[in-house]
N, C-alpha and C. Protein backbone atom coordinates (compact mmCIF):
# COMPACT_ATOMS: atom_id res chain seq x y z
N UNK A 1 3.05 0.86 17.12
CA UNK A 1 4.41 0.82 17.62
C UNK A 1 5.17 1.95 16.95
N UNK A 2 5.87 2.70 18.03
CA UNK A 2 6.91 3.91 16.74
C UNK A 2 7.85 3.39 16.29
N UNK A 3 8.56 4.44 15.63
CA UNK A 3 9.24 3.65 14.43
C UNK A 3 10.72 3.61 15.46
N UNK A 4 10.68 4.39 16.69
CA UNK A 4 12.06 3.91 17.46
C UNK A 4 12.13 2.30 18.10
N UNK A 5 10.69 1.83 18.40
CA UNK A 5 10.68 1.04 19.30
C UNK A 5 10.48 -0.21 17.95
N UNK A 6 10.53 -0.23 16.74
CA UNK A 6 10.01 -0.78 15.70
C UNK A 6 11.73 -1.06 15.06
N UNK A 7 12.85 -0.10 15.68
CA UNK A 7 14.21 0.26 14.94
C UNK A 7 14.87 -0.79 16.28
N UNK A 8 14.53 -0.88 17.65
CA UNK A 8 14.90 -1.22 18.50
C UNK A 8 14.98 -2.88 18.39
N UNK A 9 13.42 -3.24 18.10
CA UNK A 9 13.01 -4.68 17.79
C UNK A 9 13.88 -5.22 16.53
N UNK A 10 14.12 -4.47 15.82
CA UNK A 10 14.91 -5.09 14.83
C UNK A 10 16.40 -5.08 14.98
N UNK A 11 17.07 -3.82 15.72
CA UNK A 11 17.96 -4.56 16.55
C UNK A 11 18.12 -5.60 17.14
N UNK A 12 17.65 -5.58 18.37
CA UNK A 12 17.47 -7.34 18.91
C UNK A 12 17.46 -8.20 18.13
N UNK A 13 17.00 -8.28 17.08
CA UNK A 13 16.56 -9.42 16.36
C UNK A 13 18.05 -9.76 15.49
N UNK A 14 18.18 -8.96 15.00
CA UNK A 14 19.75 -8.74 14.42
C UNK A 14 20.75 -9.02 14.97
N UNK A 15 20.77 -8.88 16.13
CA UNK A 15 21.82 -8.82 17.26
C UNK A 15 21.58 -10.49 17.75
N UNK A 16 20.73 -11.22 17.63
CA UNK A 16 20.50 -12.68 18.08
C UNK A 16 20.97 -13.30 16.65
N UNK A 17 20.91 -13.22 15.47
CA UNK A 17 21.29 -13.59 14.61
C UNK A 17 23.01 -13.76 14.43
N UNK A 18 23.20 -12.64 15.38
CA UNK A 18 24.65 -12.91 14.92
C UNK A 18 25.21 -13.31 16.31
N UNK A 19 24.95 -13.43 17.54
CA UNK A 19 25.07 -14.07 18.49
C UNK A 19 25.01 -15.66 17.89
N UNK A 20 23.91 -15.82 17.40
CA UNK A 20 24.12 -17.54 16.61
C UNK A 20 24.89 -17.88 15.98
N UNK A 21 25.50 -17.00 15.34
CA UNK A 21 26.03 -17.59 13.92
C UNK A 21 28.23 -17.67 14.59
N UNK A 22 27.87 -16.53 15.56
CA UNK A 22 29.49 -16.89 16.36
C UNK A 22 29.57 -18.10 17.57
N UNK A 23 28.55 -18.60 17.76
CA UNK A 23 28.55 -19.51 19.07
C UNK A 23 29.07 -20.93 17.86
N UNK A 24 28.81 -21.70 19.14
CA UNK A 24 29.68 -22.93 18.61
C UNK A 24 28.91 -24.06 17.65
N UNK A 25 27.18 -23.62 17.37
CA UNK A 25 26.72 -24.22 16.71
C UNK A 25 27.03 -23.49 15.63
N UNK A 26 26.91 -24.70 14.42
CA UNK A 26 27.31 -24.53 13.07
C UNK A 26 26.21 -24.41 12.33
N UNK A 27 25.08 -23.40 11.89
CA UNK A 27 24.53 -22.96 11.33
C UNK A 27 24.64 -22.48 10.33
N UNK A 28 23.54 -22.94 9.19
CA UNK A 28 24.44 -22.09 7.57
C UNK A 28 23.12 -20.91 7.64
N UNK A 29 23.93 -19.72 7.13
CA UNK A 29 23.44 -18.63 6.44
C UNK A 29 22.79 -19.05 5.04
N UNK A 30 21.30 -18.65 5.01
CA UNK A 30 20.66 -18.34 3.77
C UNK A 30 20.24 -16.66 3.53
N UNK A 31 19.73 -16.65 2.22
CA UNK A 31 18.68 -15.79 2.11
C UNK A 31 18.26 -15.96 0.62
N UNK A 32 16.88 -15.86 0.94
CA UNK A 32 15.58 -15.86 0.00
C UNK A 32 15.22 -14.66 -0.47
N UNK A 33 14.68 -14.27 -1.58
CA UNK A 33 13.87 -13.50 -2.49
C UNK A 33 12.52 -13.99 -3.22
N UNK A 34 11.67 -13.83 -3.42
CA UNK A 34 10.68 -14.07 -4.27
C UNK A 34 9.66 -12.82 -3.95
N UNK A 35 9.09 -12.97 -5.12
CA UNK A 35 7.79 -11.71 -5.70
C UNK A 35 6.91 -12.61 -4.62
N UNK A 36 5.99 -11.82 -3.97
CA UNK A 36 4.24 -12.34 -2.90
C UNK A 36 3.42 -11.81 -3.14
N UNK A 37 2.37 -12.51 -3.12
CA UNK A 37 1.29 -12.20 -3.19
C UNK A 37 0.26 -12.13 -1.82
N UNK A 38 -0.32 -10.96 -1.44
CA UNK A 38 -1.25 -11.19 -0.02
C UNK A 38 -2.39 -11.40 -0.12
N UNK A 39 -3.41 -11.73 0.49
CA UNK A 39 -5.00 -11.72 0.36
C UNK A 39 -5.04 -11.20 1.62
N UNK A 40 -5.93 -10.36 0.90
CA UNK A 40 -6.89 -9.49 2.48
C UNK A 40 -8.21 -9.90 2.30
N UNK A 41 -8.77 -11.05 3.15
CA UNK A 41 -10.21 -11.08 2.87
C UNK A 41 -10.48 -10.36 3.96
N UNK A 42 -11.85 -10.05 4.05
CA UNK A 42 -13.04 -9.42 5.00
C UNK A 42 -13.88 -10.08 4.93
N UNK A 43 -15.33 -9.52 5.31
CA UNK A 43 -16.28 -10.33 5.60
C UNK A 43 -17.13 -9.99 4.06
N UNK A 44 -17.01 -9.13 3.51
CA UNK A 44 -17.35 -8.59 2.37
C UNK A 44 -16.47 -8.78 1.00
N UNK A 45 -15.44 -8.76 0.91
CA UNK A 45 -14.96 -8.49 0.01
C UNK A 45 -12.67 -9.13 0.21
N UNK A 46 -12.78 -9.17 -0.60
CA UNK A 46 -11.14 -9.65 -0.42
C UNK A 46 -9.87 -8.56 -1.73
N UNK A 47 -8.65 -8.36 -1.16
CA UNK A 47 -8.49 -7.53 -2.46
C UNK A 47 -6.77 -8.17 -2.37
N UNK A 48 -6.06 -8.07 -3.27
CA UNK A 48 -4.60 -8.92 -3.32
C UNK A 48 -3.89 -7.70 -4.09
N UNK A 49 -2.76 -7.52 -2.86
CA UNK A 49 -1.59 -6.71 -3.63
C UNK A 49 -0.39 -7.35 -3.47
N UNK A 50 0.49 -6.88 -4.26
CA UNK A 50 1.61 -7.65 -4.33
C UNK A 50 2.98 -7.00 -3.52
N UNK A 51 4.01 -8.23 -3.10
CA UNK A 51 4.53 -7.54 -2.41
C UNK A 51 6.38 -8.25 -2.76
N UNK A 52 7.21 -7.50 -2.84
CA UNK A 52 8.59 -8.64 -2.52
C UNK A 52 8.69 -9.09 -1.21
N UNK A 53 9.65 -10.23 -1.33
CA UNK A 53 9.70 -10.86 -0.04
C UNK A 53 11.14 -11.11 -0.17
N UNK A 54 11.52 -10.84 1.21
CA UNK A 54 13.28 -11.11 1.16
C UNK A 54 13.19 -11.60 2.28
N UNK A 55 14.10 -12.15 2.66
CA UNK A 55 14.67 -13.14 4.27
C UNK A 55 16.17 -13.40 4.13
N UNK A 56 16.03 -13.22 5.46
CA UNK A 56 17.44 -13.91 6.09
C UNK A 56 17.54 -14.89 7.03
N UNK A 57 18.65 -15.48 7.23
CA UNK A 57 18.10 -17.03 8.08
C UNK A 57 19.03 -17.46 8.72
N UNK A 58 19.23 -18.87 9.53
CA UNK A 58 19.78 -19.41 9.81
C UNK A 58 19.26 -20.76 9.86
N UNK A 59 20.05 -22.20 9.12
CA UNK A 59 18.99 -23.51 9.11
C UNK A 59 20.41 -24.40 9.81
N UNK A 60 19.73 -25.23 10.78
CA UNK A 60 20.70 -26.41 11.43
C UNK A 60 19.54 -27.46 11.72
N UNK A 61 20.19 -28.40 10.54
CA UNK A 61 19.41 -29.53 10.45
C UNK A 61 18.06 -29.28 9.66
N UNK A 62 16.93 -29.56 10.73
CA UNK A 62 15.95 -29.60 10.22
C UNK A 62 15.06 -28.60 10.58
N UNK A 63 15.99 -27.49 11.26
CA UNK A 63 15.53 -26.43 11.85
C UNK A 63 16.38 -24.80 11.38
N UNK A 64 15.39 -24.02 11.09
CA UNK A 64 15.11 -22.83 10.16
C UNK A 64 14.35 -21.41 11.15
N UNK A 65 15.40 -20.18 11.48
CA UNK A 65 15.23 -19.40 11.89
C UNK A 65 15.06 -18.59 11.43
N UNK A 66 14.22 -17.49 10.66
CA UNK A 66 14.83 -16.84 9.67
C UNK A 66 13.32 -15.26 10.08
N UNK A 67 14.23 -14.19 9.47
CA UNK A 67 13.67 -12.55 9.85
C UNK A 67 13.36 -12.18 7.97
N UNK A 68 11.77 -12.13 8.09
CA UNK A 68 11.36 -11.89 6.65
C UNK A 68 10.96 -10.10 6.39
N UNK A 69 11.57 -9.57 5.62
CA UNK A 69 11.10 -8.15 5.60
C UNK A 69 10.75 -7.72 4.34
N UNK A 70 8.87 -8.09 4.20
CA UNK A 70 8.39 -7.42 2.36
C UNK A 70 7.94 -5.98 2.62
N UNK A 71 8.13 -5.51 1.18
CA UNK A 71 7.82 -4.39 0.35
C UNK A 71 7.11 -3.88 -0.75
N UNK A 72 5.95 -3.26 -0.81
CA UNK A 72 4.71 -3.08 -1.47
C UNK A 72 5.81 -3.49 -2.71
N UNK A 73 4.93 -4.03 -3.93
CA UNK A 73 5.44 -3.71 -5.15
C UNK A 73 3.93 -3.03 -5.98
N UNK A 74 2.98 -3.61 -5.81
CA UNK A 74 1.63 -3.01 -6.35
C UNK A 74 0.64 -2.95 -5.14
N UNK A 75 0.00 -1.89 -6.00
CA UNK A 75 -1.60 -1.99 -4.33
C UNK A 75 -2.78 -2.81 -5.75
N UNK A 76 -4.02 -2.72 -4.81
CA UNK A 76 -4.95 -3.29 -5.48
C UNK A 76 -6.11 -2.57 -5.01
N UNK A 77 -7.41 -2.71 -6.20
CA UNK A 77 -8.40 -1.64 -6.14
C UNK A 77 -9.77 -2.49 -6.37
N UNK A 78 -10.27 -2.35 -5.39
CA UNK A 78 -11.99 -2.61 -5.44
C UNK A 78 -13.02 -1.72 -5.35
N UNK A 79 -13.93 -1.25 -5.50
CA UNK A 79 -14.87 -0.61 -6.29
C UNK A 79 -14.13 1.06 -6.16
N UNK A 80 -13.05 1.53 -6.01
CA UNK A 80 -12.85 2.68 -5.86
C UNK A 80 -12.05 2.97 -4.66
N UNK A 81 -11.84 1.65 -3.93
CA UNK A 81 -11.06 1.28 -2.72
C UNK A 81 -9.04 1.00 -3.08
N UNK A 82 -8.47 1.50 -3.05
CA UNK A 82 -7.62 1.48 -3.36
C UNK A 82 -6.47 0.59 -1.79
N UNK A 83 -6.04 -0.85 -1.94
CA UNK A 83 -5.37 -1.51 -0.62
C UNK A 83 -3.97 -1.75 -0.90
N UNK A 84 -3.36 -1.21 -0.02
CA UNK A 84 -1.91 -1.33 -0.53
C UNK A 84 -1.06 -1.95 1.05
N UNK A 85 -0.14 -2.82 0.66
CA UNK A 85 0.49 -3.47 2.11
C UNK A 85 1.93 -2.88 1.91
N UNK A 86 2.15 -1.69 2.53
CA UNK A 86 3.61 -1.22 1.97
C UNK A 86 4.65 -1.92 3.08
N UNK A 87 4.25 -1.97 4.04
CA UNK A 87 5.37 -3.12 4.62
C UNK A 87 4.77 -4.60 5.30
N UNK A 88 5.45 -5.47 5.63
CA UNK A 88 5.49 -6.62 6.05
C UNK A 88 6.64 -6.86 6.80
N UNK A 89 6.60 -7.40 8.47
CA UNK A 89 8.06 -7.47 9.22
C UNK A 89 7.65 -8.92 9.78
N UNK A 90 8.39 -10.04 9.76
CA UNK A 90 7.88 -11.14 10.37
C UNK A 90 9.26 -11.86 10.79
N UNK A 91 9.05 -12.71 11.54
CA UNK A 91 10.06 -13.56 12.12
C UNK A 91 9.45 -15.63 12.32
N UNK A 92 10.16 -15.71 11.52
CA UNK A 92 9.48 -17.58 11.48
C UNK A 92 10.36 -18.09 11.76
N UNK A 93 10.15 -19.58 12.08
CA UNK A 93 10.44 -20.59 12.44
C UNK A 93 10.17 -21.94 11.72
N UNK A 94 10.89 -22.57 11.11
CA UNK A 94 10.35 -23.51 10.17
C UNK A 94 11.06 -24.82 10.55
N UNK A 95 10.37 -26.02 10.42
CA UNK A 95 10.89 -27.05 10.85
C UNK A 95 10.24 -28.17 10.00
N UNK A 96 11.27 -28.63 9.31
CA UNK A 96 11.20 -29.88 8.13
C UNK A 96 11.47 -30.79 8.75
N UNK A 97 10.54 -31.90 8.87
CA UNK A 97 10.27 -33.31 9.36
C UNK A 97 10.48 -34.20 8.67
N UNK A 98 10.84 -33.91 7.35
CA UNK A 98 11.43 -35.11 6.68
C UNK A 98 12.96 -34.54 5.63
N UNK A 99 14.00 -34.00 6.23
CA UNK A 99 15.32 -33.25 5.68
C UNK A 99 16.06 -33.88 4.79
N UNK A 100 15.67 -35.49 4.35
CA UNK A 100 16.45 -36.20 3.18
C UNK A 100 15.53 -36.26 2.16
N UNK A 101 14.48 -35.48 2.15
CA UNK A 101 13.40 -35.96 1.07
C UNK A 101 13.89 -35.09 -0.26
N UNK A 102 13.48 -35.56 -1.45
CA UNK A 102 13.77 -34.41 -2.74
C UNK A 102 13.13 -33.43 -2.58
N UNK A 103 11.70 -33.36 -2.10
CA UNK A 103 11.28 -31.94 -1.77
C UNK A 103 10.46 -31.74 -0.11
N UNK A 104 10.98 -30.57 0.26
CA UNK A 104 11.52 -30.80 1.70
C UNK A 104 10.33 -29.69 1.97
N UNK A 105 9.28 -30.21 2.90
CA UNK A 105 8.33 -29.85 3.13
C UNK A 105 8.38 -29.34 4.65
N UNK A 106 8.31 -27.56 4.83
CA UNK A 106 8.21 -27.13 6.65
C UNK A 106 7.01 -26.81 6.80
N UNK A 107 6.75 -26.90 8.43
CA UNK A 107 5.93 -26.04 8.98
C UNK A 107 6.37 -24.32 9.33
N UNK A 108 5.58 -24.18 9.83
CA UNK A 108 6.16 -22.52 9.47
C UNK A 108 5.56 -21.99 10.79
N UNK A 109 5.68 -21.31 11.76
CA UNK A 109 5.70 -20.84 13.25
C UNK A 109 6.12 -19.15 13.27
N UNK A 110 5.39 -18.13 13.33
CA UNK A 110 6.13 -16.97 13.39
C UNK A 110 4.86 -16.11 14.26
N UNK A 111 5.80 -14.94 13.61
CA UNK A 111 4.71 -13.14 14.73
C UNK A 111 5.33 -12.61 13.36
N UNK A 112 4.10 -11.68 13.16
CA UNK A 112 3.90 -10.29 11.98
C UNK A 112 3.36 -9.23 12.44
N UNK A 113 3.66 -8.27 11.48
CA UNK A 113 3.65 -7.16 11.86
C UNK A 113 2.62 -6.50 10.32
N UNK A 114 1.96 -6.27 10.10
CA UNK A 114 1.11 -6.12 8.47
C UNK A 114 1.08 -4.51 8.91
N UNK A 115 1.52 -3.92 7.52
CA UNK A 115 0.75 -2.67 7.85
C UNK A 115 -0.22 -2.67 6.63
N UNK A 116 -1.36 -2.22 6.70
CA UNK A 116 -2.57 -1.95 5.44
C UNK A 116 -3.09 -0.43 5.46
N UNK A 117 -2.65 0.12 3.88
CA UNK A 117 -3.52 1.65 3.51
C UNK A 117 -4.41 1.38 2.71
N UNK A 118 -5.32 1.88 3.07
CA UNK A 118 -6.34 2.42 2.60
C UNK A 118 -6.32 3.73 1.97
N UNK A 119 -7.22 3.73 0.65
CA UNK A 119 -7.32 4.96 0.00
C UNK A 119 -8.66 5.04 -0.51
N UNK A 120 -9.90 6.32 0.01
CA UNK A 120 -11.14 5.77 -0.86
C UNK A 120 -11.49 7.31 -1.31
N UNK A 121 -11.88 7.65 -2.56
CA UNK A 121 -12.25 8.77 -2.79
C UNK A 121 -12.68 9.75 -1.94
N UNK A 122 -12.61 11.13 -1.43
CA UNK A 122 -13.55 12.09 -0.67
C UNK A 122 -13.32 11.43 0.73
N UNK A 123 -12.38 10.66 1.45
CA UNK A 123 -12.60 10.03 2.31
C UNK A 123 -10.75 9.89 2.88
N UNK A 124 -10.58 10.35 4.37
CA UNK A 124 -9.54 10.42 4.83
C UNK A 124 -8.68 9.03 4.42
N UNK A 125 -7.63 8.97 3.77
CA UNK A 125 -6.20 7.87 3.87
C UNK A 125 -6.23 7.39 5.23
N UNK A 126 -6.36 5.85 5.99
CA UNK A 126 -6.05 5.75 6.62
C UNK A 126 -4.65 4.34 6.63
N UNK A 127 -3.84 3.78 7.58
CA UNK A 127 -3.10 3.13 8.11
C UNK A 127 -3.46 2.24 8.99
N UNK A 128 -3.65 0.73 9.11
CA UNK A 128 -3.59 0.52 10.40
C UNK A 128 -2.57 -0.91 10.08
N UNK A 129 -2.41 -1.03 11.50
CA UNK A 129 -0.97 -2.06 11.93
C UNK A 129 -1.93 -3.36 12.49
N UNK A 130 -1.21 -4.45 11.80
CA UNK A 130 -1.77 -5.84 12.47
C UNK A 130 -0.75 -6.63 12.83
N UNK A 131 -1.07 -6.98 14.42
CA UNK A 131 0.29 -8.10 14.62
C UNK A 131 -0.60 -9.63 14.74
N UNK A 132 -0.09 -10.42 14.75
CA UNK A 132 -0.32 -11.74 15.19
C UNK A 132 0.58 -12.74 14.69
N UNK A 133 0.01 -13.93 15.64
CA UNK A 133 0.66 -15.23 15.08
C UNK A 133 0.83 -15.54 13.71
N UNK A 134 1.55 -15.67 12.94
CA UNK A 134 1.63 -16.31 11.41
C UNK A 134 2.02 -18.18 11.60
N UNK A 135 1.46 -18.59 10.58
CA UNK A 135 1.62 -20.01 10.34
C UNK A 135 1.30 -20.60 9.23
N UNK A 136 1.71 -21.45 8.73
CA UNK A 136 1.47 -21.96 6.94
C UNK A 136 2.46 -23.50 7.01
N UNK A 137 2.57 -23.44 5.84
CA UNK A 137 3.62 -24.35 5.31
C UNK A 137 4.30 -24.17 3.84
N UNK A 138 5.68 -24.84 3.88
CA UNK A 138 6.57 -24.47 2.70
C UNK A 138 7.03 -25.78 2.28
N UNK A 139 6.85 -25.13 0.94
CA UNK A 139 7.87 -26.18 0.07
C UNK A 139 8.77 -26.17 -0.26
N UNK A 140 10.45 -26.75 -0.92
CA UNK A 140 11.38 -26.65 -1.76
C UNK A 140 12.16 -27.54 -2.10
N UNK A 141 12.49 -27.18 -3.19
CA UNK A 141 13.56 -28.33 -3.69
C UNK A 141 14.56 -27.57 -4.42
N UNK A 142 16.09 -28.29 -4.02
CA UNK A 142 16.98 -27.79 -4.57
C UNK A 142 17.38 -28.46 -5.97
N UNK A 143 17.90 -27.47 -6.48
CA UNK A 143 18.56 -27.40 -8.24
C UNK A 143 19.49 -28.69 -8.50
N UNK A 144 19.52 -29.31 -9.24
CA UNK A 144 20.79 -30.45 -8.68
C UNK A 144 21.87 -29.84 -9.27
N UNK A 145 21.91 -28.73 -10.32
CA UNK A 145 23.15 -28.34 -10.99
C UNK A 145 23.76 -27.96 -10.10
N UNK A 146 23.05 -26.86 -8.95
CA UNK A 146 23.25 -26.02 -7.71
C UNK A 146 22.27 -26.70 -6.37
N UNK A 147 23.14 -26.98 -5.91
CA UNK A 147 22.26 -27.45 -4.80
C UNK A 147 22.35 -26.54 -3.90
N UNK A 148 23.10 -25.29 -3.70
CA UNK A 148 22.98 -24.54 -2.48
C UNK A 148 21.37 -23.53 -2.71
N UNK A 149 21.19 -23.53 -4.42
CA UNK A 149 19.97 -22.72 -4.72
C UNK A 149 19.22 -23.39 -4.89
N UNK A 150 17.87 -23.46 -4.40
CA UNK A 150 16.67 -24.02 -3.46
C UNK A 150 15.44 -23.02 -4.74
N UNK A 151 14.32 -23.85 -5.10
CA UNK A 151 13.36 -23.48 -5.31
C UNK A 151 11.89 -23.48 -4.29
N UNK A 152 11.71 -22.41 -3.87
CA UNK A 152 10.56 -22.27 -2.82
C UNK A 152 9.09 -21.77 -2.92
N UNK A 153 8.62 -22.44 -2.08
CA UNK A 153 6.74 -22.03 -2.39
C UNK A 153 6.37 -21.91 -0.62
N UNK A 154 5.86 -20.78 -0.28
CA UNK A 154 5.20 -20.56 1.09
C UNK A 154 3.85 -20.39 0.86
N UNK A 155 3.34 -20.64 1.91
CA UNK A 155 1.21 -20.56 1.89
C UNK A 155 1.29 -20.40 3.70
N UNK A 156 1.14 -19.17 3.75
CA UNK A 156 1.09 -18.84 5.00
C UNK A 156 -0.33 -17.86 5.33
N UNK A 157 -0.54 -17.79 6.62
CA UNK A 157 -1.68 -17.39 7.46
C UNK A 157 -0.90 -16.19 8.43
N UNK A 158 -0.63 -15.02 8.07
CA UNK A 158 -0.40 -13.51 8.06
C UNK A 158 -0.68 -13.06 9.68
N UNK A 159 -1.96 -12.95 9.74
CA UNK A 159 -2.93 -12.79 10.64
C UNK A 159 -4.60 -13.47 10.32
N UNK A 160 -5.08 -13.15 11.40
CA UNK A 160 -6.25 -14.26 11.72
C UNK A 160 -7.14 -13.42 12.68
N UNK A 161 -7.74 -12.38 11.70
CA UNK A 161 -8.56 -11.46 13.35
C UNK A 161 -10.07 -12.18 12.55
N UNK A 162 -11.19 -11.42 13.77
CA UNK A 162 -12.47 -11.61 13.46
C UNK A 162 -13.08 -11.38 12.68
N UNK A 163 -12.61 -10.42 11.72
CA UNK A 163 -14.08 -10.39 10.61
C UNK A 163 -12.18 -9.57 9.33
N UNK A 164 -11.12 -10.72 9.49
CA UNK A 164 -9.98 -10.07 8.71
C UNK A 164 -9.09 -11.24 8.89
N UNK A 165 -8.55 -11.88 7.51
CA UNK A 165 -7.73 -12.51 7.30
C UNK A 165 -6.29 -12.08 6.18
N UNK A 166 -5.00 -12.18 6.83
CA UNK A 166 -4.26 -12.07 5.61
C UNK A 166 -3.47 -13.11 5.57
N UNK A 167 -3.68 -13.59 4.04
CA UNK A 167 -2.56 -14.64 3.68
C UNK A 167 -1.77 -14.58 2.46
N UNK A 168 -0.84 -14.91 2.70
CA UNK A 168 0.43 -15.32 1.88
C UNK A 168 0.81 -16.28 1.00
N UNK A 169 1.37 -16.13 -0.47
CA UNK A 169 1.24 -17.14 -1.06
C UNK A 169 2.87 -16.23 -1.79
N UNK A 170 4.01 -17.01 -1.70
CA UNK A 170 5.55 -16.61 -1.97
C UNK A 170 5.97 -18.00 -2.87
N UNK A 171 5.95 -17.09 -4.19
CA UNK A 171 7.27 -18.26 -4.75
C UNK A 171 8.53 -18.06 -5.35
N UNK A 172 9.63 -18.15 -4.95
CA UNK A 172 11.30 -17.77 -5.24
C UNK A 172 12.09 -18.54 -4.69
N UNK A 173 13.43 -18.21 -4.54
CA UNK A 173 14.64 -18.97 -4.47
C UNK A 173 14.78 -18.68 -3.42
N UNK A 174 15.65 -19.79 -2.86
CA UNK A 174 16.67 -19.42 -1.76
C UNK A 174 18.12 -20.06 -2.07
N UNK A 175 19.04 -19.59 -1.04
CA UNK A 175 20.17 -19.60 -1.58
C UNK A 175 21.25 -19.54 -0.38
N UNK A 176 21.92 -20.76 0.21
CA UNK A 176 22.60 -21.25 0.94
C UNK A 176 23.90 -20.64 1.12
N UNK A 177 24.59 -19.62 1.77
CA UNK A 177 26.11 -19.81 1.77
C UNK A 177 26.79 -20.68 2.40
């Protein structure tokens, strides 16, 4: 995808966020931070780099809209293979089935966008882009000093190709206005 039609999509996406937040449902604004961790397995070998994770959202009720956008923080290296995930663009959907509990457990529903470099000695840098379905589940519980700040844990499923899996494992705050 180029990076116009990649600038476009995130318009839209932006532009529905705030279409929600002026209509007449009453939706609260969050946003989350936490350090992630990815797994890239293969059929051979698996390698984990790290990544931040930020989001923005919208939750009504027991329902959670929210546009996640991570950023390499480390790559990772196997025998001379150097894997780095410098971006991550996703859009989820999360829906907590039990919203009075102390710790409030979602499902998680989205589309990603993975990009993965490659670096191997004597051997061209390459790039490639993975989209697919994402899905997992999350945990959190809020602070009782602060209840608008939320402690969170995600375990999500990235993408899901044939002989390539990436998953997600996020733990940080979130934080209610």
């Amino acid at each position: 995808m180029t990076t116009i039609k990649k600038h476009i999509n995130l318009a839209n996406i932006l532009l529905f966020f705030l279409i929600l937040s002026t209509s007449s449902i009453r939706a609260e604004v969050y946003i989350s931070l936490a350090p992630a961790l990815v797994e890239i397995d293969t059929d051979n070998a698996s390698t984990r780099p790290s990544l931040v994770d930020l989001r923005i959202g919208y939750e009504y009720h027991a329902h959670q809209l929210e546009l996640a956008i991570m950023s390499s923080i480390s790559d990772d290296n196997l025998n001379q293979l150097t894997v780095d995930v410098p971006s991550v663009n996703s859009i989820f959907y999360r829906y907590s089935p039990h919203e009075n509990e102390q710790i409030k457990m979602h499902f998680i529903l989205g589309a990603s966008q993975i990009d993965v470099d490659s670096t191997y000695p004597n051997i061209a840098d390459t790039t490639d882009t993975f989209n697919g379905v994402s899905f997992g589940i999350g945990f959190e519980e809020a602070f009782k000093s602060i209840p608008q700040l939320k402690l969170k844990l995600d375990l999500l499923r990235l993408y899901n190709g044939d002989s390539l899996d990436v998953n997600l494992l996020s733990i940080g705050v979130r934080y209610v206005f």
